[in-house]
N, C-alpha and C. Protein backbone atom coordinates (compact mmCIF):
# COMPACT_ATOMS: atom_id res chain seq x y z
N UNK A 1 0.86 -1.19 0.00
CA UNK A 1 0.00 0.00 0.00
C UNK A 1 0.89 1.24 0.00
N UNK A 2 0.93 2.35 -1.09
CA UNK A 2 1.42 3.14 -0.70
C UNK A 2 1.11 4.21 0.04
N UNK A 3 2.15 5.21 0.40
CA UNK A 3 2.13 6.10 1.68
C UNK A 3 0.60 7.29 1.69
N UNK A 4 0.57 7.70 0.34
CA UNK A 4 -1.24 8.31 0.31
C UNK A 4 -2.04 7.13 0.85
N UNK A 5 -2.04 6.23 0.18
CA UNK A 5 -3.32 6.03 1.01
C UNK A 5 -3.42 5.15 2.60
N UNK A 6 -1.82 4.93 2.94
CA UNK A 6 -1.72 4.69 4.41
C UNK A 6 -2.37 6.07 5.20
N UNK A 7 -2.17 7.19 4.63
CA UNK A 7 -2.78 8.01 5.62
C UNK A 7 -3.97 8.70 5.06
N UNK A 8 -4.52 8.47 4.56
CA UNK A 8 -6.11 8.75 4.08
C UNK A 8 -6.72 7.99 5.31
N UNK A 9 -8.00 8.81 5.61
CA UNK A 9 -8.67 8.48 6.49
C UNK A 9 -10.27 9.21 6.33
N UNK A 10 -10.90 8.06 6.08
CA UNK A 10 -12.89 8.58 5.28
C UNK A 10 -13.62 8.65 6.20
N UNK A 11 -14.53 9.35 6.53
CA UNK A 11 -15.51 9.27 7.11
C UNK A 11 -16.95 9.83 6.61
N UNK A 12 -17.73 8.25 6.83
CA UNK A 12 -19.16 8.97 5.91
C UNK A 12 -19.75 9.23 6.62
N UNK A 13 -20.73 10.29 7.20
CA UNK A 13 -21.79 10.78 7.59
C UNK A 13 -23.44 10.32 7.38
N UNK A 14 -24.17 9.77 8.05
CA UNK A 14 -25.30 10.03 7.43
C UNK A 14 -26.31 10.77 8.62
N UNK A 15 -26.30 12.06 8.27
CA UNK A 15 -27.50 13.17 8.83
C UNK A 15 -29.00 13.07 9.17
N UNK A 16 -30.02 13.25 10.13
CA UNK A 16 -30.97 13.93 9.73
C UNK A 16 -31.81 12.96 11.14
N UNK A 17 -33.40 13.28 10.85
CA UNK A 17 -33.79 12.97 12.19
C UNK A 17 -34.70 11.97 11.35
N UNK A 18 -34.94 10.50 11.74
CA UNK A 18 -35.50 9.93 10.75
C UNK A 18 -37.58 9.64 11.34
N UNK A 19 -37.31 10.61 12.82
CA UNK A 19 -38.84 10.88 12.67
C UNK A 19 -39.71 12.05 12.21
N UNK A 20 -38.92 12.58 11.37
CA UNK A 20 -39.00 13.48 10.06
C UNK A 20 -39.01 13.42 9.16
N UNK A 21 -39.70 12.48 8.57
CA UNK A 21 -39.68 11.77 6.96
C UNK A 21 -38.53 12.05 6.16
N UNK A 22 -38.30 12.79 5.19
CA UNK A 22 -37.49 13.37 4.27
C UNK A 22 -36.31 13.78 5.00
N UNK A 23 -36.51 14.58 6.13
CA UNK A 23 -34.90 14.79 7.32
C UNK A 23 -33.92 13.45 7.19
N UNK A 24 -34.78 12.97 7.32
CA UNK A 24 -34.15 11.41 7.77
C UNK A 24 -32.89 10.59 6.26
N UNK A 25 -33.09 11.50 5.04
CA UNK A 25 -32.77 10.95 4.20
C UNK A 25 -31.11 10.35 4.54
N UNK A 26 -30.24 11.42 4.70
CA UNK A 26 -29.07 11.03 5.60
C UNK A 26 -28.47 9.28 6.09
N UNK A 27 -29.07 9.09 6.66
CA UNK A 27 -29.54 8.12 7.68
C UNK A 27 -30.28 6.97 6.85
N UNK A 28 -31.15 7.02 6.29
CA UNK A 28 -31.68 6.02 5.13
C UNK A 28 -30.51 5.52 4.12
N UNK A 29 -30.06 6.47 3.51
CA UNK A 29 -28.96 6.75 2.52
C UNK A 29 -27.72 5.67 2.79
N UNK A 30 -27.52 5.73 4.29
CA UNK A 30 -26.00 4.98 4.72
C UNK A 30 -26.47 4.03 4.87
N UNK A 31 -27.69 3.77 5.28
CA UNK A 31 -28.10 1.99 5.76
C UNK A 31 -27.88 1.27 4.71
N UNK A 32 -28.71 2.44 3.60
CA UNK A 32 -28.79 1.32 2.08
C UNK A 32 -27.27 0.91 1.77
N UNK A 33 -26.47 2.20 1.80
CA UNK A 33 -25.20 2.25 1.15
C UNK A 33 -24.31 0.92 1.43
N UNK A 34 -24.71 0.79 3.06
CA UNK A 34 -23.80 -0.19 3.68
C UNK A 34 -24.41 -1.95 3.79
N UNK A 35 -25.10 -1.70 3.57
CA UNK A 35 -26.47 -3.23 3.23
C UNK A 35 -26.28 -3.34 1.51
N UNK A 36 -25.68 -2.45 0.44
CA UNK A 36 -25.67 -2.67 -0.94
C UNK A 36 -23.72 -2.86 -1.09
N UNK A 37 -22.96 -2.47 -0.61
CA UNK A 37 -21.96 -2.19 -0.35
C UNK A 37 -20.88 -2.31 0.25
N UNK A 38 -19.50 -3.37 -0.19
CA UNK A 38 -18.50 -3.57 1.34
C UNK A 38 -17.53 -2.36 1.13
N UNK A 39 -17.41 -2.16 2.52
CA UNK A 39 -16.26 -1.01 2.40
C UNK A 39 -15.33 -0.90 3.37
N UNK A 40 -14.02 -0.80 3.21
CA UNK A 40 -12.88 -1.20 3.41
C UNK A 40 -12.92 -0.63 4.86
N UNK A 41 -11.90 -1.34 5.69
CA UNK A 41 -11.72 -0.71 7.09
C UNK A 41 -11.12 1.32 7.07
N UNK A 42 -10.79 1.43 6.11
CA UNK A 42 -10.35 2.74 6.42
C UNK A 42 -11.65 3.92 6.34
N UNK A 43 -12.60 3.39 6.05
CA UNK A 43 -13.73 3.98 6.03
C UNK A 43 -14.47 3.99 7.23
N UNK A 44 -14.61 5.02 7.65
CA UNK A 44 -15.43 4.86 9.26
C UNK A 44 -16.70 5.89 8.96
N UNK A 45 -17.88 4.73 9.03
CA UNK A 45 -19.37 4.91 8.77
C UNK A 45 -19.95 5.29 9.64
N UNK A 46 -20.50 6.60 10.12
CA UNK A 46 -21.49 7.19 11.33
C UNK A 46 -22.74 7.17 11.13
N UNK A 47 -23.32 6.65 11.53
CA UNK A 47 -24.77 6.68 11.17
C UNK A 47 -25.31 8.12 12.60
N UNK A 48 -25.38 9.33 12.36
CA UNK A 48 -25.14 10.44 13.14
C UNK A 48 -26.29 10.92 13.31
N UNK A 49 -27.46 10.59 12.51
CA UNK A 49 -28.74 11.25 13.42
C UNK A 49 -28.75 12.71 13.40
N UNK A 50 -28.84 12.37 14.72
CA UNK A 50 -29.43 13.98 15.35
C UNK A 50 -28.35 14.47 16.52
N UNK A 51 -27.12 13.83 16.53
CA UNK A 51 -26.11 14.12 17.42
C UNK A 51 -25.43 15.21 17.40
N UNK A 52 -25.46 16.19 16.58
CA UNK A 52 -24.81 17.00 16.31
C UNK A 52 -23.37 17.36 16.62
N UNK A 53 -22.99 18.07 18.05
CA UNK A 53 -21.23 18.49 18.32
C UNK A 53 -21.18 16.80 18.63
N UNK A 54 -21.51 16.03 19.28
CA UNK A 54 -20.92 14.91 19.21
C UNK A 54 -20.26 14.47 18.68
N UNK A 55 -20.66 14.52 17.11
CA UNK A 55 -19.82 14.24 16.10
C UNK A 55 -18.60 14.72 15.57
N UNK A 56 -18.28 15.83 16.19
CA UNK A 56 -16.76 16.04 15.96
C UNK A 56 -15.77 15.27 15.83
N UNK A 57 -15.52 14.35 17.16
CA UNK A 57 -14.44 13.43 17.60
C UNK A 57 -14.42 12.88 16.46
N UNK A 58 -15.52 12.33 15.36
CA UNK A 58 -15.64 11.64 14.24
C UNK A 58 -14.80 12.14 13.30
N UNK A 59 -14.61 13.53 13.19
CA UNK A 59 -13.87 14.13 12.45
C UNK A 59 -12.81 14.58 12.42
N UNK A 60 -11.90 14.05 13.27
CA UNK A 60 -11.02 14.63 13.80
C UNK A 60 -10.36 13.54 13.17
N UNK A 61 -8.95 14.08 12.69
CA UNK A 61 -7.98 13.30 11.85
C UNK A 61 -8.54 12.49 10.90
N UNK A 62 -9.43 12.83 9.95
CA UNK A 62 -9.83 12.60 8.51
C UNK A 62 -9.27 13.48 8.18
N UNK A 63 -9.21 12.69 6.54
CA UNK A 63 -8.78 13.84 6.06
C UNK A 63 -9.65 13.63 4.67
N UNK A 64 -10.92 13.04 4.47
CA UNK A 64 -11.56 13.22 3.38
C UNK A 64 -13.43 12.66 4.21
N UNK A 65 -14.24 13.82 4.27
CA UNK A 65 -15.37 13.58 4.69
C UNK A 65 -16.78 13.52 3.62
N UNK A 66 -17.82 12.35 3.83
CA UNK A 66 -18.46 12.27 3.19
C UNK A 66 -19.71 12.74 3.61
N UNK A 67 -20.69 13.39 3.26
CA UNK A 67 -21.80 13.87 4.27
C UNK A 67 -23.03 13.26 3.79
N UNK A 68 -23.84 12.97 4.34
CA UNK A 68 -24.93 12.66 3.68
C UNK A 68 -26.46 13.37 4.58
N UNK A 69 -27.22 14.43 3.68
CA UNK A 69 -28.42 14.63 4.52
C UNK A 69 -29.30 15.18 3.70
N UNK A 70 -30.72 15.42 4.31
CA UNK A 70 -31.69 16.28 3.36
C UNK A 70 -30.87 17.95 3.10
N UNK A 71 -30.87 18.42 1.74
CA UNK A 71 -30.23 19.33 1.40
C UNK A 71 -31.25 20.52 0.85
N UNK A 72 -31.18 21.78 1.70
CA UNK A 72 -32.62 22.32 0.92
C UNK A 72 -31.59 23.94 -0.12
N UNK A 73 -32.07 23.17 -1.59
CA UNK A 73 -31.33 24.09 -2.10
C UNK A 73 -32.27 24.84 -3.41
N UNK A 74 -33.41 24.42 -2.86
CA UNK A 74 -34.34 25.62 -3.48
C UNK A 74 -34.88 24.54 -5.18
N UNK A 75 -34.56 23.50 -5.26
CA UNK A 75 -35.01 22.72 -6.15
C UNK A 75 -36.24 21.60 -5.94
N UNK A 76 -36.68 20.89 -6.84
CA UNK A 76 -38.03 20.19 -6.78
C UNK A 76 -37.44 19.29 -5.77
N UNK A 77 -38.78 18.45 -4.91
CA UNK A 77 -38.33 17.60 -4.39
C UNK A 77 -37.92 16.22 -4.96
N UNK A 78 -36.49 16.17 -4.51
CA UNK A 78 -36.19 14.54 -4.53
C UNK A 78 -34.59 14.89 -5.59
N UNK A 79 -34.72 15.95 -5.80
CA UNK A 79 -33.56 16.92 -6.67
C UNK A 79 -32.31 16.23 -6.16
N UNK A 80 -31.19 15.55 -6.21
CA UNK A 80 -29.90 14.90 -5.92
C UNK A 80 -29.15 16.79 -6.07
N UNK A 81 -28.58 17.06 -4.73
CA UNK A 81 -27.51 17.62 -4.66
C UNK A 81 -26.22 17.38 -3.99
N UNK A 82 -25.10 17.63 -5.16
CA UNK A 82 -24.16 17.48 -4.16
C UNK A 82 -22.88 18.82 -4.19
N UNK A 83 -22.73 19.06 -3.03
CA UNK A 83 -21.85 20.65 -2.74
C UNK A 83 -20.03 19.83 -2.33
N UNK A 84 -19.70 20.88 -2.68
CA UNK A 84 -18.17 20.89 -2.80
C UNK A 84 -17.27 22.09 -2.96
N UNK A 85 -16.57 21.86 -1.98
CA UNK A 85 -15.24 23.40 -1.90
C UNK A 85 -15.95 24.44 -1.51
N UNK A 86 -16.06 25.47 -2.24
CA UNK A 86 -16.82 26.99 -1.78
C UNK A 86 -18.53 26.59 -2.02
N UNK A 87 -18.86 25.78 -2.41
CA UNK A 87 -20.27 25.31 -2.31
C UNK A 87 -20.76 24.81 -1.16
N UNK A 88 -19.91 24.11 -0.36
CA UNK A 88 -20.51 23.72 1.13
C UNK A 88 -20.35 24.78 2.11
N UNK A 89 -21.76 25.04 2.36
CA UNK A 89 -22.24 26.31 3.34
C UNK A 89 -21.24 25.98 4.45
N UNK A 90 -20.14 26.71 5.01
CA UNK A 90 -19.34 27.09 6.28
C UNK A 90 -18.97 27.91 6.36
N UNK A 91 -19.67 28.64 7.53
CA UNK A 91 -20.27 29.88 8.05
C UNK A 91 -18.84 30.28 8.46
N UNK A 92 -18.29 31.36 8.45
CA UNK A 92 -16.95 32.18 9.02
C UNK A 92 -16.92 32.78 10.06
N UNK A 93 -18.15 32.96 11.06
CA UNK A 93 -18.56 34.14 11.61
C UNK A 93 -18.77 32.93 13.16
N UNK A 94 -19.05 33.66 14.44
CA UNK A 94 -19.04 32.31 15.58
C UNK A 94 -20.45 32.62 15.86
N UNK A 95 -21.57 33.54 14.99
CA UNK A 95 -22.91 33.87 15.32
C UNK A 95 -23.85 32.18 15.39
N UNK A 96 -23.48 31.27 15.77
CA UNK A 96 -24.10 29.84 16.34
C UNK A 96 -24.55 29.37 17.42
N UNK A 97 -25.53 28.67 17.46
CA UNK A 97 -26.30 28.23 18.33
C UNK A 97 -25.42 26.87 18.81
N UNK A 98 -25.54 26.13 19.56
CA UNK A 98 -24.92 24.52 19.30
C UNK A 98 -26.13 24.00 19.66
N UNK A 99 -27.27 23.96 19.82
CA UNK A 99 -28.24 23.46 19.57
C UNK A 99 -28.67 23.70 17.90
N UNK A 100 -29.56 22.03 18.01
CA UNK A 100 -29.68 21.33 16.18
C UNK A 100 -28.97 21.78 15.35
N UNK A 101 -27.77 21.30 15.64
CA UNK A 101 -26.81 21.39 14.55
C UNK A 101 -26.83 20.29 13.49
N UNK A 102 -26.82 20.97 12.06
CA UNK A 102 -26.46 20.01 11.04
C UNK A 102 -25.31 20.34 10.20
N UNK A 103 -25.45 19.60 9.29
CA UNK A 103 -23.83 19.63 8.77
C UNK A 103 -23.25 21.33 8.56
N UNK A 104 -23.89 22.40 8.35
CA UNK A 104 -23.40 23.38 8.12
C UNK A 104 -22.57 23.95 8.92
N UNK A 105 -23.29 23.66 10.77
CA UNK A 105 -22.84 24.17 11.44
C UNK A 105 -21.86 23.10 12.30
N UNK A 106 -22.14 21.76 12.21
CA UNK A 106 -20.88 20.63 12.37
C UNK A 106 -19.86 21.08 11.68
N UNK A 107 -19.75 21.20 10.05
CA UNK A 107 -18.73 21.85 9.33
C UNK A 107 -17.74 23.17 10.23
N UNK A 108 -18.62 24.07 10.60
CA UNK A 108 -18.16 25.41 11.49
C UNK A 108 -17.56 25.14 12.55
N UNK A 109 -18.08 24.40 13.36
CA UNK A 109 -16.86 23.65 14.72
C UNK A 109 -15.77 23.11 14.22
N UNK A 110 -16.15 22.08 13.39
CA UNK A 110 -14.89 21.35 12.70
C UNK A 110 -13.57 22.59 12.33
N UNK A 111 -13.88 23.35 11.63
CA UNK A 111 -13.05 24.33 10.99
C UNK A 111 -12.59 25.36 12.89
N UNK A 112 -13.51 25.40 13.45
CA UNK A 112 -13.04 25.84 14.63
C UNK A 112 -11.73 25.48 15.70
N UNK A 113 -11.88 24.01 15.30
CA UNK A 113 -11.31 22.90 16.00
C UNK A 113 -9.69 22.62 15.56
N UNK A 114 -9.72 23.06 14.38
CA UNK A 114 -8.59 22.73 13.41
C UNK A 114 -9.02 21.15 12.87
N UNK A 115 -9.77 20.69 12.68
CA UNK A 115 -10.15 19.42 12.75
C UNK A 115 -11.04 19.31 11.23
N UNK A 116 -11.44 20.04 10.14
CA UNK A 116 -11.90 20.23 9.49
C UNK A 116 -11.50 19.20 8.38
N UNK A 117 -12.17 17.91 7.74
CA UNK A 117 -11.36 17.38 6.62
C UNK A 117 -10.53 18.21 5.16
N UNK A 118 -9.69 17.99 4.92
CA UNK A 118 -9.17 18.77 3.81
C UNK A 118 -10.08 18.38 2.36
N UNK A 119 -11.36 17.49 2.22
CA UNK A 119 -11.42 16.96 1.16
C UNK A 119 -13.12 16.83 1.70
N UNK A 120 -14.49 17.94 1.82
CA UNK A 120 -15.40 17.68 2.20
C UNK A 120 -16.52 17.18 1.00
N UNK A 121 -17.51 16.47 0.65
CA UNK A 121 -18.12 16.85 0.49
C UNK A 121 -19.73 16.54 1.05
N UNK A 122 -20.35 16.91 0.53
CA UNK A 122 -22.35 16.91 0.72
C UNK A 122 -23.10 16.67 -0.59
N UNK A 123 -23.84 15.19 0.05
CA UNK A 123 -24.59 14.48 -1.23
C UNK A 123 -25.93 14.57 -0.31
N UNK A 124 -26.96 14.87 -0.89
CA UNK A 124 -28.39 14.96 -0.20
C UNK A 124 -29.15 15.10 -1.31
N UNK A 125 -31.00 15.05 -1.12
CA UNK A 125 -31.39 15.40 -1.85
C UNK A 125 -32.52 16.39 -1.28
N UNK A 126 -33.08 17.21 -2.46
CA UNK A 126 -33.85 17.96 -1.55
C UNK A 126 -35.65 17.77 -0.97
N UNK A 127 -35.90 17.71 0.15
CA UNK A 127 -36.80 17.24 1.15
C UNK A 127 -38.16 17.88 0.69
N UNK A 128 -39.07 16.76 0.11
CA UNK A 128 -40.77 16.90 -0.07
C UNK A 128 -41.02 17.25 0.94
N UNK A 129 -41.33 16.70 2.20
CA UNK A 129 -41.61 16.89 3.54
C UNK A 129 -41.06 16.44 4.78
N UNK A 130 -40.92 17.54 5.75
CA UNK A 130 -40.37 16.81 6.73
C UNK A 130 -41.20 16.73 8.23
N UNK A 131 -42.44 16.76 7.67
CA UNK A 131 -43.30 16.43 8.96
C UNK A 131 -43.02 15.38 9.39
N UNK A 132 -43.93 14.94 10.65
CA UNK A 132 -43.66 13.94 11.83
C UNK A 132 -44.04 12.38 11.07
N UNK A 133 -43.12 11.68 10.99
CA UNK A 133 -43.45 10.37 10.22
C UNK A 133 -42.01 9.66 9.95
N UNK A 134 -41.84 8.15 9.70
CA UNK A 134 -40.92 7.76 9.54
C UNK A 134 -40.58 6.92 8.32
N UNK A 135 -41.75 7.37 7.09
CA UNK A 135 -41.54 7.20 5.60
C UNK A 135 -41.03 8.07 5.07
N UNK A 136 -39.89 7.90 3.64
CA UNK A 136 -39.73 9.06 3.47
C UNK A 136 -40.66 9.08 2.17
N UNK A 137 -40.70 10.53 1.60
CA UNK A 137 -41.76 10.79 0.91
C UNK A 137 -41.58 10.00 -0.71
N UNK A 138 -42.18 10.22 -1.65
CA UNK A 138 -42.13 9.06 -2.85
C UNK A 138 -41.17 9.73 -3.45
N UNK A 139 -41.20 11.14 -3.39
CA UNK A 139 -39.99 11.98 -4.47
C UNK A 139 -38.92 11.37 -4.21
N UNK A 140 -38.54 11.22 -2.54
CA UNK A 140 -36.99 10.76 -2.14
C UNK A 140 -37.14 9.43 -2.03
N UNK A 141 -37.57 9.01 -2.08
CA UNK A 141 -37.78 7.45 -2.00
C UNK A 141 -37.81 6.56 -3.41
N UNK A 142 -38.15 7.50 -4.52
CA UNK A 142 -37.79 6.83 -5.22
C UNK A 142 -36.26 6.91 -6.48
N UNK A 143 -35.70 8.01 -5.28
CA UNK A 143 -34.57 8.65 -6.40
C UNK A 143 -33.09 7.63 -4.86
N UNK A 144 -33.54 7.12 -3.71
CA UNK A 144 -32.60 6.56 -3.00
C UNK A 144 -31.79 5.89 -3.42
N UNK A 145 -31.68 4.94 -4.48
CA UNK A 145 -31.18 3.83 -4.71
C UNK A 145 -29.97 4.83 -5.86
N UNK A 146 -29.93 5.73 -6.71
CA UNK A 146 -29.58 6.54 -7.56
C UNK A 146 -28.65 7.60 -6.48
N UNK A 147 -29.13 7.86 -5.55
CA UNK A 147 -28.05 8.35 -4.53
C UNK A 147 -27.45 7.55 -3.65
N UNK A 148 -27.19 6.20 -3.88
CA UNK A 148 -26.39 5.23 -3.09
C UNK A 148 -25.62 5.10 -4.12
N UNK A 149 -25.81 5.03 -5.35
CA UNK A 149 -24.97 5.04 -6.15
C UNK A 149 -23.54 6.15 -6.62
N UNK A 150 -24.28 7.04 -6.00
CA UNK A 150 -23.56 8.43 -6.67
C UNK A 150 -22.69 8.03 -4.95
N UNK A 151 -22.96 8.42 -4.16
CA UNK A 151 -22.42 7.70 -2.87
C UNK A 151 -21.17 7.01 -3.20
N UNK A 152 -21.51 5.44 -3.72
CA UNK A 152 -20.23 4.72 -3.89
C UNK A 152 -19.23 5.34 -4.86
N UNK A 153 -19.45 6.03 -5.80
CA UNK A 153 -18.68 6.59 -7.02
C UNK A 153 -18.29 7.76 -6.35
N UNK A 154 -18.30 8.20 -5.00
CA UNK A 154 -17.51 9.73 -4.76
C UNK A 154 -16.74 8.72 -4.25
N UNK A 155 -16.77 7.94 -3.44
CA UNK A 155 -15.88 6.91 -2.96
C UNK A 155 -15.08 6.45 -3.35
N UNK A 156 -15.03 5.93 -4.75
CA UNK A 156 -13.98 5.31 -5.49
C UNK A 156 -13.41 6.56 -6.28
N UNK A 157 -14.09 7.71 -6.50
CA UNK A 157 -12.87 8.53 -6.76
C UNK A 157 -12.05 8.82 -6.11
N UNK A 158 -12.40 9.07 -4.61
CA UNK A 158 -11.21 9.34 -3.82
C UNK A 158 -10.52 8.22 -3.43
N UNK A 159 -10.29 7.16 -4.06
CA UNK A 159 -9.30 5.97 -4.10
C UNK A 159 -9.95 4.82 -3.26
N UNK A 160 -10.90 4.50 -2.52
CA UNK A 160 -11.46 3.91 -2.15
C UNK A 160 -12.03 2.45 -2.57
N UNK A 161 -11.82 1.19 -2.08
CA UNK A 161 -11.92 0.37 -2.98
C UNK A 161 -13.71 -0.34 -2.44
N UNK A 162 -14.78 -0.14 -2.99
CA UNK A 162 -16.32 0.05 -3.00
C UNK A 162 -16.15 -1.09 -3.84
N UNK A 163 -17.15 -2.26 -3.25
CA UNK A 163 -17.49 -3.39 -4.06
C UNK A 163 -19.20 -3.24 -3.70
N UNK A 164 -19.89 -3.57 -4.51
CA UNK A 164 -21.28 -4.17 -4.55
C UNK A 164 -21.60 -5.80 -3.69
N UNK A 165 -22.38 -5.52 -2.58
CA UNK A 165 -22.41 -6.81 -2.26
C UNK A 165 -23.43 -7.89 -3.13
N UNK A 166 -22.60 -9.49 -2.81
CA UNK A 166 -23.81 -10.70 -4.03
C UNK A 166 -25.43 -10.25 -3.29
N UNK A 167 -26.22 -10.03 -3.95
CA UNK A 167 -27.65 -9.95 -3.84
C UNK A 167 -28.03 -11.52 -3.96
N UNK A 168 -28.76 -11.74 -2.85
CA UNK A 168 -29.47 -12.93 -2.84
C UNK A 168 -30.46 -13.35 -4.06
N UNK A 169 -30.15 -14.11 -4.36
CA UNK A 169 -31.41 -14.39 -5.72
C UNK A 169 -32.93 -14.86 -5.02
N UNK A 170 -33.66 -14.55 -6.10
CA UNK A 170 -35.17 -14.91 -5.51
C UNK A 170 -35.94 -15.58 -6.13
């Protein structure tokens, strides 16, 4: 193995509150990812909820982060976005709450911390509804399987070796 990728270190994220239908996408997203998907020990998978600063420690000495959550970026629902470099909202300013923090403002500690991955990005899609319920809605539900995909392929660009697990026949 050479010396890049002895010290590469991944961490995927999956965001959101999943008794919030569409919130929850995050969190849906990694289950599938990791139930469709083997992925190598250097990958460390958070299934993160609603934990918010908790999740720091997670981030600390990565150096390539994967995010996954409902993303509201002003498009139809079920819209696949994904942000990168000056596209992922991190706020400069310490005007924060640390209550319900999501990735924007996880991102903002991180960068506070010195702890910030050098290599972020944010795959979500954007949220039909996020009332009280633990389906997500048909827009995101039926574009999931198409963002597990895009999922494994940020993965293997950043050198990552992503296999498809055998599917049981029926």
């Amino acid at each position: 193995m050479d010396t890049v990728r002895q010290r590469r270190r991944v961490v995927v994220l999956g965001l959101g509150n999943t008794m919030r239908r569409d919130d929850g996408l995050g969190v849906r997203a990694l289950e599938r990812l990791v139930a469709q998907y083997e992925l190598p020990q250097e990958v460390d998978v958070v299934v993160g909820g609603v934990r918010g600063l908790a999740l720091l420690p997670r981030l600390a000495g990565a150096t390539h982060a994967l995010i996954v959550d409902a993303v509201r970026a002003g498009r139809e629902p079920g819209a696949i976005v994904r942000l990168e470099g000056d596209d992922v909202p991190v706020p400069r300013t310490g005007a924060l709450s640390a209550h319900d923090v999501g990735p924007v403002e996880l991102l903002f500690f991180a960068r506070l911390q010195g702890s910030l991955p050098s290599h972020v990005v944010v795959w979500g899609m954007e949220p039909a509804t996020v009332e009280p319920g633990s389906a997500l809605s048909s827009e995101v539900a039926g574009r999931l399987d198409e963002l597990v995909r895009a999922l494994a392929e940020e993965l293997r660009r950043w050198g990552v070796e992503v296999r498809e697990r055998d599917r049981p026949r029926r």
